[in-house]
Each structure stands twice: as C-alpha cells, then as structure tokens.
PDB file of N, CA and C in Angstrom:
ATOM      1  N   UNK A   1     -34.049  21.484 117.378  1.00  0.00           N
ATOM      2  CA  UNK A   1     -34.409  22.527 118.315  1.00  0.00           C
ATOM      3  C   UNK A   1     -35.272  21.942 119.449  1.00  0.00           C
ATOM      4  N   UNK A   2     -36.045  20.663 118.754  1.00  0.00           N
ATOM      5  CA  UNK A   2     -37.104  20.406 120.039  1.00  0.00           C
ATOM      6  C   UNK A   2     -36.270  19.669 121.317  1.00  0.00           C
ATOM      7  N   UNK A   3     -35.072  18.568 120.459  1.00  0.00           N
ATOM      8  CA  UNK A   3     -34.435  17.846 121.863  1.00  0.00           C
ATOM      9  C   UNK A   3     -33.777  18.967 122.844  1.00  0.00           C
ATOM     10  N   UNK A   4     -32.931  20.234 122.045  1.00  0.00           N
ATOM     11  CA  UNK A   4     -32.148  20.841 122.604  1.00  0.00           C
ATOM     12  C   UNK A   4     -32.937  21.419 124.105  1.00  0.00           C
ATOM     13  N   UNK A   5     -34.335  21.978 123.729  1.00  0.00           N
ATOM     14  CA  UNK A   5     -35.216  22.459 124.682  1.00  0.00           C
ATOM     15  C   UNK A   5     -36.023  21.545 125.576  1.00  0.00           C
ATOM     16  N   UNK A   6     -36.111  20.091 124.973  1.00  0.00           N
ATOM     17  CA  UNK A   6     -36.537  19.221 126.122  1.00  0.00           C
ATOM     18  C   UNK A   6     -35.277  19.369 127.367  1.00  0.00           C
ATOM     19  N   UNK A   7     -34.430  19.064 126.520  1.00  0.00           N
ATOM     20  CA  UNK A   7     -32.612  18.497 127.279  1.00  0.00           C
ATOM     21  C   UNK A   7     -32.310  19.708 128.209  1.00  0.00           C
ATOM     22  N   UNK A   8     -33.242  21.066 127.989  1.00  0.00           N
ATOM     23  CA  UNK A   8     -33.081  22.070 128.664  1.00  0.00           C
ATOM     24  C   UNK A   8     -34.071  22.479 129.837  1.00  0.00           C
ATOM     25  N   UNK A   9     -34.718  21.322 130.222  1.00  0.00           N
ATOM     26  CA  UNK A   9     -35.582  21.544 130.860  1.00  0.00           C
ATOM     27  C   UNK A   9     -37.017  22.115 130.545  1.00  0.00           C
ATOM     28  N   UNK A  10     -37.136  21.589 129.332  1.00  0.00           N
ATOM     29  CA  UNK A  10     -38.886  22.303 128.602  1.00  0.00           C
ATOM     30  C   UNK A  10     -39.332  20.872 129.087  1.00  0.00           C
ATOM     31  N   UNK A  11     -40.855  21.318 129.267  1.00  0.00           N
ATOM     32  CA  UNK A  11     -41.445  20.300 129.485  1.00  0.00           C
ATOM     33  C   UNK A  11     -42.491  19.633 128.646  1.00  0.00           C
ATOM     34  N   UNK A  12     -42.626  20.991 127.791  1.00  0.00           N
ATOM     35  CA  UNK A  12     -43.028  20.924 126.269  1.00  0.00           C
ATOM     36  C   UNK A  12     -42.517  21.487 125.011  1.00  0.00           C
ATOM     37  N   UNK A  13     -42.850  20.536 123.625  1.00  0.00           N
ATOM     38  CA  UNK A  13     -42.287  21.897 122.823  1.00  0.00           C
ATOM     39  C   UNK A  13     -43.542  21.696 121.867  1.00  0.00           C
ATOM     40  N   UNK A  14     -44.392  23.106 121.545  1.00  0.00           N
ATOM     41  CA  UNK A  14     -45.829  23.421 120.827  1.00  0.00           C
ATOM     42  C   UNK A  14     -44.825  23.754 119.656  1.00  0.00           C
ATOM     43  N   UNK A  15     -45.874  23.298 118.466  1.00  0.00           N
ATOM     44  CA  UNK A  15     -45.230  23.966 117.082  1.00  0.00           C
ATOM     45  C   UNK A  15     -46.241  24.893 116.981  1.00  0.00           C
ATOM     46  N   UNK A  16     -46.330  25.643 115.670  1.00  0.00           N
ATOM     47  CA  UNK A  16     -47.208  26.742 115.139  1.00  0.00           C
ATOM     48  C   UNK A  16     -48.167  25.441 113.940  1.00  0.00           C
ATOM     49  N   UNK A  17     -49.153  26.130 113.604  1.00  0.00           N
ATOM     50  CA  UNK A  17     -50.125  26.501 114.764  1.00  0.00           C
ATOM     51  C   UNK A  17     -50.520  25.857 115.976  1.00  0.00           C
ATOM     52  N   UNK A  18     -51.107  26.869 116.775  1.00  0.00           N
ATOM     53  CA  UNK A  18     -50.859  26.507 118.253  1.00  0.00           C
ATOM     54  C   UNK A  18     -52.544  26.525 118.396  1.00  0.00           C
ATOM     55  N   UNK A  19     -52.563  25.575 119.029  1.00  0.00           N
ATOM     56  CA  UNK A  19     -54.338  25.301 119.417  1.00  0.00           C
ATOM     57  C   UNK A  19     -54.118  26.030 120.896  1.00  0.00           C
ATOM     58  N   UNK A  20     -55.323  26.728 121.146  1.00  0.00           N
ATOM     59  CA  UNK A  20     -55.326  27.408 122.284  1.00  0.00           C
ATOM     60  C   UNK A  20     -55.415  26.490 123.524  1.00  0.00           C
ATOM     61  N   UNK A  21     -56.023  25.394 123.419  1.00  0.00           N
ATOM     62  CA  UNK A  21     -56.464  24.600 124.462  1.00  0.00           C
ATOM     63  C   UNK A  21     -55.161  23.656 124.744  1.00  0.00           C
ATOM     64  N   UNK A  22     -54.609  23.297 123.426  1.00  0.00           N
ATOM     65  CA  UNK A  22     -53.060  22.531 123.798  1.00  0.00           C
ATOM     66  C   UNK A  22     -51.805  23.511 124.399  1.00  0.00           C
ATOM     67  N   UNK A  23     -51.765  24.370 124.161  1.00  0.00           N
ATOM     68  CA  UNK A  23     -51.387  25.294 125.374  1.00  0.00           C
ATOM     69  C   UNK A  23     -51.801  25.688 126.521  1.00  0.00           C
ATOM     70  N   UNK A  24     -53.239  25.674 126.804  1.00  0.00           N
ATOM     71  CA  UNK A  24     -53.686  25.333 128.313  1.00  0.00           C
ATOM     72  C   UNK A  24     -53.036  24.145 128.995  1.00  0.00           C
ATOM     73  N   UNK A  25     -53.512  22.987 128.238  1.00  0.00           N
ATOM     74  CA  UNK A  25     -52.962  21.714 128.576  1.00  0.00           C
ATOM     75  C   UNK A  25     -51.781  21.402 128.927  1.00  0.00           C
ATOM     76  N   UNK A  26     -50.082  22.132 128.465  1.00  0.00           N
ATOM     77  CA  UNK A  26     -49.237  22.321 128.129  1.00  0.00           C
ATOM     78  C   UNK A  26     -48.463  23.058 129.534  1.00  0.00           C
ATOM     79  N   UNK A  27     -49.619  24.342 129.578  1.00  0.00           N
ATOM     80  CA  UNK A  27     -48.972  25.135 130.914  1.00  0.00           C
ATOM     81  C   UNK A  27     -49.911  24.264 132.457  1.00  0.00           C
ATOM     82  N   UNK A  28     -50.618  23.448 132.689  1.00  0.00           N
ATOM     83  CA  UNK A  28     -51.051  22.746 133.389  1.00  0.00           C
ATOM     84  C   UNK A  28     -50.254  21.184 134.097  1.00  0.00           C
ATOM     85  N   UNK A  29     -49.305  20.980 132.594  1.00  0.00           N
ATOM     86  CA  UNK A  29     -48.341  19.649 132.882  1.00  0.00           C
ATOM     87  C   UNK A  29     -47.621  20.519 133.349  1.00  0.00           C
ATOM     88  N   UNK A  30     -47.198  21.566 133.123  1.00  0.00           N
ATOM     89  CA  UNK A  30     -45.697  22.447 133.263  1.00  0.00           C
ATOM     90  C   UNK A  30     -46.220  22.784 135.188  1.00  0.00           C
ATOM     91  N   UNK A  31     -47.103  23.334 135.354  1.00  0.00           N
ATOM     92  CA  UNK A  31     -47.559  23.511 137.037  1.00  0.00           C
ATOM     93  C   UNK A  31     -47.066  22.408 137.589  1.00  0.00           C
ATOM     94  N   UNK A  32     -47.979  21.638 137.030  1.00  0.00           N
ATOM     95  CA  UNK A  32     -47.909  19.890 137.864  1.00  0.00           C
ATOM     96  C   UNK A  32     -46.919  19.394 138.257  1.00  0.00           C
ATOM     97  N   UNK A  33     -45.523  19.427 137.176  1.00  0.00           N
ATOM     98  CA  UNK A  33     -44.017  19.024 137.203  1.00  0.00           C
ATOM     99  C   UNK A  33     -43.644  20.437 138.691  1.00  0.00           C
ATOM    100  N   UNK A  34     -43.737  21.431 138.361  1.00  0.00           N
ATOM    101  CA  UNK A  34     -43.487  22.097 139.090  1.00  0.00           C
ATOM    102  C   UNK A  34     -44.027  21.743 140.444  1.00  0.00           C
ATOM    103  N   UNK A  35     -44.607  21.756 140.923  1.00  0.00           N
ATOM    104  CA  UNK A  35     -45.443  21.055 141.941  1.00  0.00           C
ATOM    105  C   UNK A  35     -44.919  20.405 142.518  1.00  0.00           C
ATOM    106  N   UNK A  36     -44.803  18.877 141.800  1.00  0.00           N
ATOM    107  CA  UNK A  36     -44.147  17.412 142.209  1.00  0.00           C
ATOM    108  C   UNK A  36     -42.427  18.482 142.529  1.00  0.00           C
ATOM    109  N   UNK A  37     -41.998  19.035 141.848  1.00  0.00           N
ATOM    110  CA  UNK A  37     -40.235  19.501 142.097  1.00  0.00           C
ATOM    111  C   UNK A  37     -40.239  19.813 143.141  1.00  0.00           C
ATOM    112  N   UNK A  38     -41.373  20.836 143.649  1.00  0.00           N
ATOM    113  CA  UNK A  38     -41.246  21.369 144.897  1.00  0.00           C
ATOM    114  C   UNK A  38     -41.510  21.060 146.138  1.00  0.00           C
ATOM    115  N   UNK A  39     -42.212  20.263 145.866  1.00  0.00           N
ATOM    116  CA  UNK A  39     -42.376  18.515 147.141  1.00  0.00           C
ATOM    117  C   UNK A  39     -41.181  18.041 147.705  1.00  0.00           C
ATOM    118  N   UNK A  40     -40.552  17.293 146.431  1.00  0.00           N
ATOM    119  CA  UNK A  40     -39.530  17.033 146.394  1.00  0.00           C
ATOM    120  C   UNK A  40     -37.921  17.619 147.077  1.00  0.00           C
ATOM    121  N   UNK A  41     -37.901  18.544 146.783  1.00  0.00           N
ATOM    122  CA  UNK A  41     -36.949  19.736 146.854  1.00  0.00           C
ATOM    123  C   UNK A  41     -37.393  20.395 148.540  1.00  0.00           C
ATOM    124  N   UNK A  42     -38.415  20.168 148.965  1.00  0.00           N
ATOM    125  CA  UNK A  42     -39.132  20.608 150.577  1.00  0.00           C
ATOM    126  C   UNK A  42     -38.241  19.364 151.180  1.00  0.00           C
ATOM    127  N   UNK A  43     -39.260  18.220 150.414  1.00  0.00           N
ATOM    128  CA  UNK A  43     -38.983  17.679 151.776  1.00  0.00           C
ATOM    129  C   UNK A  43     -37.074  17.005 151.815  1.00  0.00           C
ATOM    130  N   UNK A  44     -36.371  17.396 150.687  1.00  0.00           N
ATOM    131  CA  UNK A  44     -34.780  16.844 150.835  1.00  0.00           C
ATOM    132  C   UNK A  44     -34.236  18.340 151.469  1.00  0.00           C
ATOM    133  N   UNK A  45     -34.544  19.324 151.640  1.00  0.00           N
ATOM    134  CA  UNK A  45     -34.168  20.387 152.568  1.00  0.00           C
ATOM    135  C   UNK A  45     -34.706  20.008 153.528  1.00  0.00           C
ATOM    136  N   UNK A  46     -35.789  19.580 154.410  1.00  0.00           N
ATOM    137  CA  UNK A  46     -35.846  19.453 155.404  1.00  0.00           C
ATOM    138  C   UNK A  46     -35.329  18.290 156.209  1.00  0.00           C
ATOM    139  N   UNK A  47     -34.908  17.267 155.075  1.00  0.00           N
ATOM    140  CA  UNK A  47     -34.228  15.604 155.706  1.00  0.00           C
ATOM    141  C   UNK A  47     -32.729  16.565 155.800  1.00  0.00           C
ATOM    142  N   UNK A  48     -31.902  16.785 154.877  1.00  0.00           N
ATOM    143  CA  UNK A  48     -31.067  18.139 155.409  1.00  0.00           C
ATOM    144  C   UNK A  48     -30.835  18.751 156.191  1.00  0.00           C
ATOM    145  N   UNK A  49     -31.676  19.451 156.932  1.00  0.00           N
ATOM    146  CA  UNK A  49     -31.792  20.304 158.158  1.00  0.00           C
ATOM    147  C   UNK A  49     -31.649  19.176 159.669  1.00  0.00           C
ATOM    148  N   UNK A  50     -32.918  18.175 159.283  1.00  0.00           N
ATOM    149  CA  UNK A  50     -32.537  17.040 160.406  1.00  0.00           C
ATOM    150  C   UNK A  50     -30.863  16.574 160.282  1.00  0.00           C
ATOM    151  N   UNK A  51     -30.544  16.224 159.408  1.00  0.00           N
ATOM    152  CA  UNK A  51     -29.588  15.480 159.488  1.00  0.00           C
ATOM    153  C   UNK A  51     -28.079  16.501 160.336  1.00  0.00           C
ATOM    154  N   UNK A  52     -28.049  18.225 159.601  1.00  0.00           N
ATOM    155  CA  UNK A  52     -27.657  19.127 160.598  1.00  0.00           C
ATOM    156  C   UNK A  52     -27.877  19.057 161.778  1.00  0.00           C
ATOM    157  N   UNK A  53     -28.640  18.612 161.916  1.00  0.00           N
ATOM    158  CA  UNK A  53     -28.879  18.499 163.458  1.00  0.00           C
ATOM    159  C   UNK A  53     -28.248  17.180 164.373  1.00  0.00           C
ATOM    160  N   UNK A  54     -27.903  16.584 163.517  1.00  0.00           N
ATOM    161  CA  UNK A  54     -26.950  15.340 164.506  1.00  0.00           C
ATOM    162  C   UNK A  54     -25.761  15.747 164.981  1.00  0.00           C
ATOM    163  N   UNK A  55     -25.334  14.940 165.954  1.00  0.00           N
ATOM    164  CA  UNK A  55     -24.387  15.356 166.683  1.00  0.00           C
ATOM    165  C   UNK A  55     -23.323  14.710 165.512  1.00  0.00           C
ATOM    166  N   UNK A  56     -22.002  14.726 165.786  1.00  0.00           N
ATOM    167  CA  UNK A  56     -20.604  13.801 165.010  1.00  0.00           C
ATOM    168  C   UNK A  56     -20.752  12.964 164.950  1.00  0.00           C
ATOM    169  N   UNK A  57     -20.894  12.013 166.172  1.00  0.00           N
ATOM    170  CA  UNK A  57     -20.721  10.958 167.034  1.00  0.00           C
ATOM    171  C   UNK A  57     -22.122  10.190 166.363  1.00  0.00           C
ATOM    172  N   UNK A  58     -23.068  10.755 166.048  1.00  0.00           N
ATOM    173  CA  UNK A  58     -24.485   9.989 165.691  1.00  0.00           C
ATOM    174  C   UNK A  58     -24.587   9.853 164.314  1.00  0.00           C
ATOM    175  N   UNK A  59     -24.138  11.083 163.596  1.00  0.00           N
ATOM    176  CA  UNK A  59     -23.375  10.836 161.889  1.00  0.00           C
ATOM    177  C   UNK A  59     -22.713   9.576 161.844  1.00  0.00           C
ATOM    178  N   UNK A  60     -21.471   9.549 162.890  1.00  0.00           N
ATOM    179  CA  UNK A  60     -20.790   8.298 162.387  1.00  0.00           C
ATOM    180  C   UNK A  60     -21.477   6.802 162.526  1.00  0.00           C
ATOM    181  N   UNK A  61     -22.484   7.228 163.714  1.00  0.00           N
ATOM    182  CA  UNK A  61     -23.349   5.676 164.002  1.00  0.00           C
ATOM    183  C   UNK A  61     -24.307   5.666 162.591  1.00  0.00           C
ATOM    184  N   UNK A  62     -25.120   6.835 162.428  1.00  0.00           N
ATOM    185  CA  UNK A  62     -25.832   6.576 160.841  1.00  0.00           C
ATOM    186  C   UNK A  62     -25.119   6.170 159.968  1.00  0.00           C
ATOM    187  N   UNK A  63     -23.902   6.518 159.495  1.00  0.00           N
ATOM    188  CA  UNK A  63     -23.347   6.208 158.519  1.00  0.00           C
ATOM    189  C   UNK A  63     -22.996   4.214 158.357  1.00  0.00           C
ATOM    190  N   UNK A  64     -22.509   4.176 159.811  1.00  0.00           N
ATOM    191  CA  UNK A  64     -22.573   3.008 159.694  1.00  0.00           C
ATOM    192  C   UNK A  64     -23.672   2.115 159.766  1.00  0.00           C
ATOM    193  N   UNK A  65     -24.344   2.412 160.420  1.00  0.00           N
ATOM    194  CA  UNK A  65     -25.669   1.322 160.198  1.00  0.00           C
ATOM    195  C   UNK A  65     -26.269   1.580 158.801  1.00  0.00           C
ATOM    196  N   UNK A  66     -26.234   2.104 158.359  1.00  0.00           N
ATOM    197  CA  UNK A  66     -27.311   2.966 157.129  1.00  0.00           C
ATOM    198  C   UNK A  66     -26.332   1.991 155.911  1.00  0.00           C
ATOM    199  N   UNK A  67     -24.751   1.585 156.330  1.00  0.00           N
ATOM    200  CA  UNK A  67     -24.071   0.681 155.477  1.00  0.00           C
ATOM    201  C   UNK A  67     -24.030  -0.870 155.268  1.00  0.00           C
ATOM    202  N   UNK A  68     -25.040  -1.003 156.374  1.00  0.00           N
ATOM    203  CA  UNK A  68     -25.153  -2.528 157.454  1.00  0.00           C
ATOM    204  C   UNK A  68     -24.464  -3.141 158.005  1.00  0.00           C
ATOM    205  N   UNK A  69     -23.957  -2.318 159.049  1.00  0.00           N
ATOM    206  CA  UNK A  69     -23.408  -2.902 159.899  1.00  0.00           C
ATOM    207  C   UNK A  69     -24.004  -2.872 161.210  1.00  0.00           C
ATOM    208  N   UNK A  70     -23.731  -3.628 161.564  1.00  0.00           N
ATOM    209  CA  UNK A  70     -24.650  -4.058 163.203  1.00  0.00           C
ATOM    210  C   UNK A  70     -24.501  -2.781 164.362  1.00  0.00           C
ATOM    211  N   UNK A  71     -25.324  -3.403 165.557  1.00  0.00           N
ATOM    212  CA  UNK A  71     -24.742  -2.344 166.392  1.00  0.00           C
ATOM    213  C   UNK A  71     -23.477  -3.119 167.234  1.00  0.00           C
ATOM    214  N   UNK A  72     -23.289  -4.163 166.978  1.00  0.00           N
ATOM    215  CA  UNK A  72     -22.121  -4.800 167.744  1.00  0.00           C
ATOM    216  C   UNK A  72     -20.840  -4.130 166.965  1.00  0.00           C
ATOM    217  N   UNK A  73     -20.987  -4.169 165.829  1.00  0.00           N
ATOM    218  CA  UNK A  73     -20.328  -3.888 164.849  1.00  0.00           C
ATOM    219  C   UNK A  73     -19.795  -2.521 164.774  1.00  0.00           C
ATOM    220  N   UNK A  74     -20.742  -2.093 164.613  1.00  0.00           N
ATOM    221  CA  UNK A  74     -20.539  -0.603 164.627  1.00  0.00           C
ATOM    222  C   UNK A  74     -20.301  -0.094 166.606  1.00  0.00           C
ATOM    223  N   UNK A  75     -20.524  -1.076 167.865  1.00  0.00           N
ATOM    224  CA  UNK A  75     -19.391  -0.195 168.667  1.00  0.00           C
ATOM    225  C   UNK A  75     -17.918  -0.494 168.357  1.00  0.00           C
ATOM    226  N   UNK A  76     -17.175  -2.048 167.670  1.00  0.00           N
ATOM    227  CA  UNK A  76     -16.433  -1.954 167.507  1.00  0.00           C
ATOM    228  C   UNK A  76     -15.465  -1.308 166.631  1.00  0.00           C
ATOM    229  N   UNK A  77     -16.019  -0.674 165.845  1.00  0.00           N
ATOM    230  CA  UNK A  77     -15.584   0.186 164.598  1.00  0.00           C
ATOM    231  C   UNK A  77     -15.200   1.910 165.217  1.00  0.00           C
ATOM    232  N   UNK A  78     -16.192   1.890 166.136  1.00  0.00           N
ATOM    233  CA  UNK A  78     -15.924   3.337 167.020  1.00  0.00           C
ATOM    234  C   UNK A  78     -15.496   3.840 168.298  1.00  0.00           C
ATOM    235  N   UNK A  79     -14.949   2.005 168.890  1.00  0.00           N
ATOM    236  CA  UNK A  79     -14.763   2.284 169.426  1.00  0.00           C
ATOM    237  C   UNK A  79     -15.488   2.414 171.423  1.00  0.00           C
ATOM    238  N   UNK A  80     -16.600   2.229 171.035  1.00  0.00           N
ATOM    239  CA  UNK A  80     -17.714   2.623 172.540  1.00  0.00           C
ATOM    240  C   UNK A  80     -18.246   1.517 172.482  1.00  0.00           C
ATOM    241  N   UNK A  81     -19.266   1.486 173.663  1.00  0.00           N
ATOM    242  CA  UNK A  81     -19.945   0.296 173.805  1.00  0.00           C
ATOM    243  C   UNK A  81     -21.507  -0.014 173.365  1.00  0.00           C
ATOM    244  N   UNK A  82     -21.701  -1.184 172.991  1.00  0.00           N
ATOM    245  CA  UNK A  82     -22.938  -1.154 172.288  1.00  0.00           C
ATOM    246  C   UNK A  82     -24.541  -0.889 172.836  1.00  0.00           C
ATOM    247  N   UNK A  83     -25.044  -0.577 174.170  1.00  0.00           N
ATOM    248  CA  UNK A  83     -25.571   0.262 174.115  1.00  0.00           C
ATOM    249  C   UNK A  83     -25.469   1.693 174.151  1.00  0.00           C
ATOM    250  N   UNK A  84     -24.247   1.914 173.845  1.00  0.00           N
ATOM    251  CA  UNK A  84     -24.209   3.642 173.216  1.00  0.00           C
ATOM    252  C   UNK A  84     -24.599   3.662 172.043  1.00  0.00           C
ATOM    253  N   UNK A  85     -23.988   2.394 171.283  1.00  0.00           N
ATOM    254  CA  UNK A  85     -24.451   2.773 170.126  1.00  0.00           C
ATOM    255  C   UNK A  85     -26.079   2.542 169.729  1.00  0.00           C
ATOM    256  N   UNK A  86     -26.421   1.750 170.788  1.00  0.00           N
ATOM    257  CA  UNK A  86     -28.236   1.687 171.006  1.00  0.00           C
ATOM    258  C   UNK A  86     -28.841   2.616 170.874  1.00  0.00           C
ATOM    259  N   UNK A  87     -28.500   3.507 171.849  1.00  0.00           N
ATOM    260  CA  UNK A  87     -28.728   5.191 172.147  1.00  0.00           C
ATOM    261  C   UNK A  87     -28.528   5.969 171.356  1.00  0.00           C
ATOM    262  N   UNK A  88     -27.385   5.820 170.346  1.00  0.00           N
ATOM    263  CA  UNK A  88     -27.231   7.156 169.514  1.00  0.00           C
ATOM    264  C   UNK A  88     -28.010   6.880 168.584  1.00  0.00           C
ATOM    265  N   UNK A  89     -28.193   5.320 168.106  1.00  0.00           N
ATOM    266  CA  UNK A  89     -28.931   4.655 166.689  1.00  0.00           C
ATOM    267  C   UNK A  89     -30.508   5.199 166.998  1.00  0.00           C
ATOM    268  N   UNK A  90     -31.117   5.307 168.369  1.00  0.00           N
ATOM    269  CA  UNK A  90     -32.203   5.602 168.657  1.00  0.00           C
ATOM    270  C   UNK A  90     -32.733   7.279 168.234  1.00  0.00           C
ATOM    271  N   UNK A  91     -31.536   7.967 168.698  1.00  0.00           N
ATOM    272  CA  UNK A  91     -31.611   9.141 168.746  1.00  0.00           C
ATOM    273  C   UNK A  91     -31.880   9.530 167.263  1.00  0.00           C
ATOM    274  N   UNK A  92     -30.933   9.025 166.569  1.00  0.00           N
ATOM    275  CA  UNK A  92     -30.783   9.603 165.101  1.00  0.00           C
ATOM    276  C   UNK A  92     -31.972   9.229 164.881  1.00  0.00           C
ATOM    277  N   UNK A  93     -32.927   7.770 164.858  1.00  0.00           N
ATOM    278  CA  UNK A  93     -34.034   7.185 164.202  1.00  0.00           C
ATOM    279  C   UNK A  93     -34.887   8.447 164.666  1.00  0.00           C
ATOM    280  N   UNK A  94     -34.827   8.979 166.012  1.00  0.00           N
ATOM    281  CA  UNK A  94     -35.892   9.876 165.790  1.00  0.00           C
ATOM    282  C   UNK A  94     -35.716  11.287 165.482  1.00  0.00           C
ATOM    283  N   UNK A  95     -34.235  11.881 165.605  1.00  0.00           N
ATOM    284  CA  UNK A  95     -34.174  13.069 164.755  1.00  0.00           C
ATOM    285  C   UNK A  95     -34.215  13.408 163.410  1.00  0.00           C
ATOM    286  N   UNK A  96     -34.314  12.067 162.474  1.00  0.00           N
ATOM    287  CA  UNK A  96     -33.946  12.077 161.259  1.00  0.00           C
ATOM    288  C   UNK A  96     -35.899  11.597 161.102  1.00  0.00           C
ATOM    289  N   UNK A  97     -36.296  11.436 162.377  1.00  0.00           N
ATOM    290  CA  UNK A  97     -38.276  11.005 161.706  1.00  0.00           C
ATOM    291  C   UNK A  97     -37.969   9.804 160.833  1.00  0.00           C
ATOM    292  N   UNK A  98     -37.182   8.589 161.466  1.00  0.00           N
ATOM    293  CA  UNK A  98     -37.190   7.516 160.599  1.00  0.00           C
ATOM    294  C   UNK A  98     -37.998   6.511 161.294  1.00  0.00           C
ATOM    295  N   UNK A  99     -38.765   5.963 160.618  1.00  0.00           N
ATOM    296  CA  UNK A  99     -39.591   4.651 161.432  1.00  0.00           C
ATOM    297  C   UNK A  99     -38.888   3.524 161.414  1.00  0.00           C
ATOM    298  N   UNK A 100     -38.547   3.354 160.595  1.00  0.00           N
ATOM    299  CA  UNK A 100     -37.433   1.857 160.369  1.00  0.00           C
ATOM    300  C   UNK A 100     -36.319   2.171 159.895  1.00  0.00           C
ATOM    301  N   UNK A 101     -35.289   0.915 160.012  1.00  0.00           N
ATOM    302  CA  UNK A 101     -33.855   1.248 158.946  1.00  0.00           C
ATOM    303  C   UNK A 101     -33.852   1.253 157.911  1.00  0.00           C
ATOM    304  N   UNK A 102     -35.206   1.028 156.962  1.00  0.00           N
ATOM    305  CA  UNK A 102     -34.944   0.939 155.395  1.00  0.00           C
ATOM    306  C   UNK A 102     -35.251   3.129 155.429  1.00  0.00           C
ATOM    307  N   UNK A 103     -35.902   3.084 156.144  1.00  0.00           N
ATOM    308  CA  UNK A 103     -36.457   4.186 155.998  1.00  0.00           C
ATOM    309  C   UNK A 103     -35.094   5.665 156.129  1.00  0.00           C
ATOM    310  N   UNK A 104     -34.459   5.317 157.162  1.00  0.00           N
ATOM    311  CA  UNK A 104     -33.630   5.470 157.381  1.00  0.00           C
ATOM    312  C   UNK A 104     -31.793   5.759 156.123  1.00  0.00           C
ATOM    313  N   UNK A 105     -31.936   4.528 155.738  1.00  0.00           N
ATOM    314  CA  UNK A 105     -31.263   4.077 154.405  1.00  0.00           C
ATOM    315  C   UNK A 105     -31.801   5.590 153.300  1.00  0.00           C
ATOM    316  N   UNK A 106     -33.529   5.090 153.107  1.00  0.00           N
ATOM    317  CA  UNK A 106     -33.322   6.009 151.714  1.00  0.00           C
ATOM    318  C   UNK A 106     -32.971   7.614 152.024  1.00  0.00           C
ATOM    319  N   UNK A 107     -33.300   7.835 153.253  1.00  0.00           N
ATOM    320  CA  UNK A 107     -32.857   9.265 153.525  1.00  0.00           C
ATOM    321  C   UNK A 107     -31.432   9.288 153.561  1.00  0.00           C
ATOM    322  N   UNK A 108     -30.920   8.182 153.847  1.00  0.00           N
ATOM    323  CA  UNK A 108     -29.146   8.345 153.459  1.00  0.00           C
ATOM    324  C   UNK A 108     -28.995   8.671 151.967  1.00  0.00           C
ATOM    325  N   UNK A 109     -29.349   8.227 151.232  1.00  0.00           N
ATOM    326  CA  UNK A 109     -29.611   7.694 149.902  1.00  0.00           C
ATOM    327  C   UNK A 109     -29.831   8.700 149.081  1.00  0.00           C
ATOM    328  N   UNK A 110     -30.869   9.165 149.667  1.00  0.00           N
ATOM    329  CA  UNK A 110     -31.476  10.934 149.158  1.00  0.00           C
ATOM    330  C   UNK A 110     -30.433  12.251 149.425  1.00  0.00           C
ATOM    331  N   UNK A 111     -30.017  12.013 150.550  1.00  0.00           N
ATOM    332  CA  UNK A 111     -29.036  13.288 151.174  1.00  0.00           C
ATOM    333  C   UNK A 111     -27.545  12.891 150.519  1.00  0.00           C
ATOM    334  N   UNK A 112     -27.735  11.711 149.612  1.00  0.00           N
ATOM    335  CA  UNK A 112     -26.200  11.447 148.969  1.00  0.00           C
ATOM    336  C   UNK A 112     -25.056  11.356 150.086  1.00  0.00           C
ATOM    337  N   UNK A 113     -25.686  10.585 150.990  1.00  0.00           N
ATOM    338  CA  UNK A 113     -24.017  10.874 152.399  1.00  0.00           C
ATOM    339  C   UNK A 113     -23.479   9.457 152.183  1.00  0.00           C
ATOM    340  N   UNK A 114     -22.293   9.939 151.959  1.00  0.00           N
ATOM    341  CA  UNK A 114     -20.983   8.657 151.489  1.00  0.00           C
ATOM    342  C   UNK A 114     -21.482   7.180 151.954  1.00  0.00           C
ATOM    343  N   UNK A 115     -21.222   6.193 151.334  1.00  0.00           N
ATOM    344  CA  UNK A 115     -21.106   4.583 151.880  1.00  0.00           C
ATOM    345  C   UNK A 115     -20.130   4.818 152.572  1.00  0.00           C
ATOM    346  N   UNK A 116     -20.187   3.950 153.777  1.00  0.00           N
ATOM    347  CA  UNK A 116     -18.819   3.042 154.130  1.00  0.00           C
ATOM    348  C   UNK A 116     -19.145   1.633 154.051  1.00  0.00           C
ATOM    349  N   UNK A 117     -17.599   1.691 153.215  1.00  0.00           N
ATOM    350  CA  UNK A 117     -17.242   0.337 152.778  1.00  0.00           C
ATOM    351  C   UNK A 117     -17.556  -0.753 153.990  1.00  0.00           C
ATOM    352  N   UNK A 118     -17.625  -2.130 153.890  1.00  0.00           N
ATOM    353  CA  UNK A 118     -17.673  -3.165 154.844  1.00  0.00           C
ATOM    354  C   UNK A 118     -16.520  -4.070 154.382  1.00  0.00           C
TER     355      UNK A 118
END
C-alpha cells in the first residue's frame, strides 16, 4: 500500500500511531514539494508563452542553433543570408530572455521542442 501511494504521488506515507508533530513535519515537506512544483511549472509556462511569441522563421533559426549548427550553417539550411540569421538568432536570444546559447539550449530542452538532426 505504501509504494502504491508513493508511485501515486504521496509524498508521505504515516502509519498509526501517528505522532502529532510527524505529521506537522509531514504536511510541511508536502508545502515545500508543492512550492518547488510551482516554481517550476511558472516559470516552463512562461518560457512557453515566450517561445509563442516567435515568429516561424525564428523557431526555425532556434531550432537550429539550439542543435549546433552555426549561423553559416543554419543560413544555408534556410536558405537566407547569414546576417539574417544574425538578426533572427539575436531576436530570439532576447525574446526567449536567454543570455547565452547554453542558456538558450536548456530552455529548448525544458519546452521539449524536437532536435534536428545534423
């Protein structure tokens, strides 16, 4: 019964008898987890919402850089020229609030948006 209710999302399981204070303790980890979820869960809706907010054209430049590919690389893959793709790589870095490309990456990473292959 106890794995079934861990495996179910308990975050505890109290037997009988129940000390009053290990049930304080108990509903205090249970806040805390809650807490950290909802951090969590904020801020991947709001990397979400940025990422709605890209144009097509800047999706496809994230996608590719975020896979490592260059920006030489990635104008030839799309097609345009590479300071467009300067420009769009810029744009996204700052609609998506990325400081760097790793940074960049884990918000790919987090939002689960497809690899492309190299």
């Amino acid at each position: 019964m106890a794995v079934r209710a861990i495996k179910a999302g308990a975050t505890e399981f109290l037997t009988k008898p129940l000390r009053p204070q290990e049930l304080i303790d108990a509903i205090h980890v249970a806040f805390e987890k809650y807490d950290e979820r909802s951090l969590v869960d904020r801020a991947l809706a709001s990397a979400k919402t940025r990422f709605d907010g890209l144009t097509a054209r800047e999706k496809d430049v994230m996608a590719l850089v975020t896979a490592g590919y260059g920006n030489k690389e990635t104008a030839n893959i799309l097609g345009i020229s590479e300071p467009t793709v300067k420009a769009h790589r810029g744009q996204v870095m700052k609609k998506m609030d990325a400081e760097s490309l790793p940074d960049l990456v884990r918000l790919a990473q987090e939002l689960e948006l497809p690899i492309k292959d190299r």
